[in-house]
C-alpha atoms as a PDB file:
ATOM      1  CA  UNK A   1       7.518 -15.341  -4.299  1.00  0.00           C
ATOM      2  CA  UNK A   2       4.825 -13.805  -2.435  1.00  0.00           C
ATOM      3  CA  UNK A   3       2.375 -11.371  -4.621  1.00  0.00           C
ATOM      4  CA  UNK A   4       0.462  -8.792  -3.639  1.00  0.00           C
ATOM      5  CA  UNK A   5      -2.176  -6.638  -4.735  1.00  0.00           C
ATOM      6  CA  UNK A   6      -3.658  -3.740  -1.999  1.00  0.00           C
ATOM      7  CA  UNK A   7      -6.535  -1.137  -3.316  1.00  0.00           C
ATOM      8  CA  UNK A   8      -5.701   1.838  -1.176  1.00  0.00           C
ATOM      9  CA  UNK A   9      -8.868   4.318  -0.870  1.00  0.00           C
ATOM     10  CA  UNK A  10      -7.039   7.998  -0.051  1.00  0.00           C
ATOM     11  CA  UNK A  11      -9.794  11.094   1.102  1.00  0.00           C
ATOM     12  CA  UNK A  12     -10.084  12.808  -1.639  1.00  0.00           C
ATOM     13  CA  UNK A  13      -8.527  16.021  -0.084  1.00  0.00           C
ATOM     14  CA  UNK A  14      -5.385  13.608   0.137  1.00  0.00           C
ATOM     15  CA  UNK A  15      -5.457  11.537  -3.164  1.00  0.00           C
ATOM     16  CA  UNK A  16      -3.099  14.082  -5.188  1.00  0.00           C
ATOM     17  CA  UNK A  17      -0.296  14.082  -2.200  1.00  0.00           C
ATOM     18  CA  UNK A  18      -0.574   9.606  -1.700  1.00  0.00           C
ATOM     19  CA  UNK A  19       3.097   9.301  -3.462  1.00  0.00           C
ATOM     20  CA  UNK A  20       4.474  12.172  -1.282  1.00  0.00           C
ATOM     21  CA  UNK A  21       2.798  10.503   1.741  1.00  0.00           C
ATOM     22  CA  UNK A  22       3.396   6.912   1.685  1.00  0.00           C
ATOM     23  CA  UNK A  23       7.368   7.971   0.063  1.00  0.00           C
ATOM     24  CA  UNK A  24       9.084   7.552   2.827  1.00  0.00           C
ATOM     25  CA  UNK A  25       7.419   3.772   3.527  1.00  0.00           C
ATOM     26  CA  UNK A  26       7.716   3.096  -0.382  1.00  0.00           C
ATOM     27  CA  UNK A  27      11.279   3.893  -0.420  1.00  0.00           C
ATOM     28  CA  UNK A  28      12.521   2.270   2.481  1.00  0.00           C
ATOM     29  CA  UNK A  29      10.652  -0.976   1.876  1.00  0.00           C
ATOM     30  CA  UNK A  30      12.141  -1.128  -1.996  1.00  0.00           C
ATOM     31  CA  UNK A  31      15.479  -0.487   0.054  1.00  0.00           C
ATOM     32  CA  UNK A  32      14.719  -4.188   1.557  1.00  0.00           C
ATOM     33  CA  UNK A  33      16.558  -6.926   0.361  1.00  0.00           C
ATOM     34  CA  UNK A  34      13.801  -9.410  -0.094  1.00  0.00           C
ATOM     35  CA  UNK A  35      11.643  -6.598  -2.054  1.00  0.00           C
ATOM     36  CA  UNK A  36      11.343  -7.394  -5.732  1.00  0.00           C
ATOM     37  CA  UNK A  37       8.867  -4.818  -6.611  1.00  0.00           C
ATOM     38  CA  UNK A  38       6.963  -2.164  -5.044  1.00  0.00           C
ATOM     39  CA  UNK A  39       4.814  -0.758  -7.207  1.00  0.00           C
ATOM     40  CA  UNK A  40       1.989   1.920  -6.895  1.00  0.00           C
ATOM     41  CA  UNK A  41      -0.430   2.665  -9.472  1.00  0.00           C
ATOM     42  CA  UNK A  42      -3.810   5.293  -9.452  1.00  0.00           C
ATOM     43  CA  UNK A  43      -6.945   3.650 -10.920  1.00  0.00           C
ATOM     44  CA  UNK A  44      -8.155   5.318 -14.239  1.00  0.00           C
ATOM     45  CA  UNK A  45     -11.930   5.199 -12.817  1.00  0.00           C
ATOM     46  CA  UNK A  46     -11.168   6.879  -9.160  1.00  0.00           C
ATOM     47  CA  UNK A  47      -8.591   9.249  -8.552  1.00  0.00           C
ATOM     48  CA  UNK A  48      -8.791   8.640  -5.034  1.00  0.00           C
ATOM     49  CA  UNK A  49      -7.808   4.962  -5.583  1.00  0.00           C
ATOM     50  CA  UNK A  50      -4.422   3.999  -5.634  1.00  0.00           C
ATOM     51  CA  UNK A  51      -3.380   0.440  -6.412  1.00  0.00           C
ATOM     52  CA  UNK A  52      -0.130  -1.230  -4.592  1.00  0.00           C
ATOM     53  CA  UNK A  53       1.552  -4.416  -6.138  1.00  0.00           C
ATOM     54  CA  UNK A  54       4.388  -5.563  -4.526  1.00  0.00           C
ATOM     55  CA  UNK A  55       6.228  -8.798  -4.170  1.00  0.00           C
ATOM     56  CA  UNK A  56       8.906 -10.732  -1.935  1.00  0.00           C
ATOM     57  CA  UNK A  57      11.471 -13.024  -2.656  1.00  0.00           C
ATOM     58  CA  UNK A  58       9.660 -15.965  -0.033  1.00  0.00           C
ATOM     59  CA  UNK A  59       7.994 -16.068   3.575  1.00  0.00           C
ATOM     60  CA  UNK A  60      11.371 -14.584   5.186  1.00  0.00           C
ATOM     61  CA  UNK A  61      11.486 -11.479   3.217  1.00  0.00           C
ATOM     62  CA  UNK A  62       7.652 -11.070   3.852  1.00  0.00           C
ATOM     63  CA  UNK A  63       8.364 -11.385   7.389  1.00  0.00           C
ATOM     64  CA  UNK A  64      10.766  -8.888   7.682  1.00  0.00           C
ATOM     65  CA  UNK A  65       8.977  -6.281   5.738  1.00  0.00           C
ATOM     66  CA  UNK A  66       5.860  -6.541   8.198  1.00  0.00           C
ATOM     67  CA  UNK A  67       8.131  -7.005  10.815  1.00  0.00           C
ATOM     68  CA  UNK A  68      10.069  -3.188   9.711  1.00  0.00           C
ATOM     69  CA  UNK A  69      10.230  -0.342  11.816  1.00  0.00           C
ATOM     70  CA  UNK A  70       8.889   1.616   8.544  1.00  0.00           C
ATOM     71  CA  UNK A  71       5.989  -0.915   8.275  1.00  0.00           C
ATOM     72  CA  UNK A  72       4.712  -0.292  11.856  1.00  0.00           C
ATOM     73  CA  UNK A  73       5.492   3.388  10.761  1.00  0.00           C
ATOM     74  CA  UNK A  74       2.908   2.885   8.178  1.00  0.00           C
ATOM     75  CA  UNK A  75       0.785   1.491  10.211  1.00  0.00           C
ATOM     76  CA  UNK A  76       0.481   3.903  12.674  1.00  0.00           C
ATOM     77  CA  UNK A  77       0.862   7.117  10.106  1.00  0.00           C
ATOM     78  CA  UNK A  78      -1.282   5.700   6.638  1.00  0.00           C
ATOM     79  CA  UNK A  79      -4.891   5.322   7.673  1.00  0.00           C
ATOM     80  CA  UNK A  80      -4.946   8.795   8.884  1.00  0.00           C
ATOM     81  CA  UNK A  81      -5.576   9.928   4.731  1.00  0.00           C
ATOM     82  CA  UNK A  82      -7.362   6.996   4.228  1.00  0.00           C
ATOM     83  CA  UNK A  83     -11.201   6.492   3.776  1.00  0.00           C
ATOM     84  CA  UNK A  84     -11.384   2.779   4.403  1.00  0.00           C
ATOM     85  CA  UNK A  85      -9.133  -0.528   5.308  1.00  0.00           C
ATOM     86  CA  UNK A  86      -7.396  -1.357   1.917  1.00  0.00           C
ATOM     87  CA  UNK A  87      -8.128  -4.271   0.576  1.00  0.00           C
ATOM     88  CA  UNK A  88      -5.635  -7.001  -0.266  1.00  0.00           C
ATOM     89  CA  UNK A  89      -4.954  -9.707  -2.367  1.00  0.00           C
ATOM     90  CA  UNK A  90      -1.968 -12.180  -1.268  1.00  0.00           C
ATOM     91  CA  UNK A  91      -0.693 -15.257  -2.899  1.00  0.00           C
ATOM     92  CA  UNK A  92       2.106 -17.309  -3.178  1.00  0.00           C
ATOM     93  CA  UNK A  93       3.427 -17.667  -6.790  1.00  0.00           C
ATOM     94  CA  UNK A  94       6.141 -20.248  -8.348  1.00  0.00           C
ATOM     95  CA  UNK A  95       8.156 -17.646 -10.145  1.00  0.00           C
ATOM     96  CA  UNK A  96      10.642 -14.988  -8.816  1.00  0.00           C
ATOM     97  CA  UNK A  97       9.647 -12.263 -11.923  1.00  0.00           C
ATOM     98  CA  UNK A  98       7.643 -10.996 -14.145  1.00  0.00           C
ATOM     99  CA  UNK A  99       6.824 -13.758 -17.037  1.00  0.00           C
ATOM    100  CA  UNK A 100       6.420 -12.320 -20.296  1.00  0.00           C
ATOM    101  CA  UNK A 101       3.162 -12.317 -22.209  1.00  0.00           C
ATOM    102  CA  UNK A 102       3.161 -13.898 -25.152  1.00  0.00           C
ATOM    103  CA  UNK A 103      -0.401 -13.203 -26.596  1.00  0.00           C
ATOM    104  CA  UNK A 104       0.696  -9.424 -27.067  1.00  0.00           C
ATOM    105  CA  UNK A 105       4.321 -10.062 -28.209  1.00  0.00           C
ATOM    106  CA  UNK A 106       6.175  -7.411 -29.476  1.00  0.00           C
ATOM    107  CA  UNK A 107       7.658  -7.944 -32.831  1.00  0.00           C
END
């Protein structure tokens, strides 16, 4: 699968609207069939940081997503209640889900 990781730094004056403003790109990429997750998260340390982890089934779903009508909609909407370029981690990963981890097992 492909994995990724985005830090997305939101003007403060827009950091407590982010889910309302990226929902219709969040929703319609989980709608993809290659989407496995889609995931957003806001940092404990910054409130104006939100963190993205998503992941696709392989290069063709990853493709398509970028390729999307709602990703160019992103792309032209987003970094208008953003401070700076998010940053990105992206990886291929031999796995499909989430492993479980053992060293905190639940009893």
């Amino acid at each position: 699968m492909i994995f990724i990781t985005a830090k997305f730094q939101v003007l403060p004056e827009h950091a407590d609207r982010w889910p309302e403003i990226s929902g219709d790109f969040t929703r319609a990429t989980r709608a993809e069939p290659g989407c496995l997750w889609f995931d957003w998260s806001r940092s404990v340390e910054d409130s104006s940081e939100y963190v993205l982890v998503e992941a696709f089934r392989d290069d063709e779903a990853g493709a398509a997503h970028v390729q999307s009508a709602h990703f160019r909609a992103a792309q032209e909407q987003l970094p208008h209640y953003l401070a700076r370029t998010p940053r990105i981690v992206n990886a291929t990963v031999e796995q499909g889900d989430w492993s479980e981890l053992g060293e905190m097992a639940v009893e």
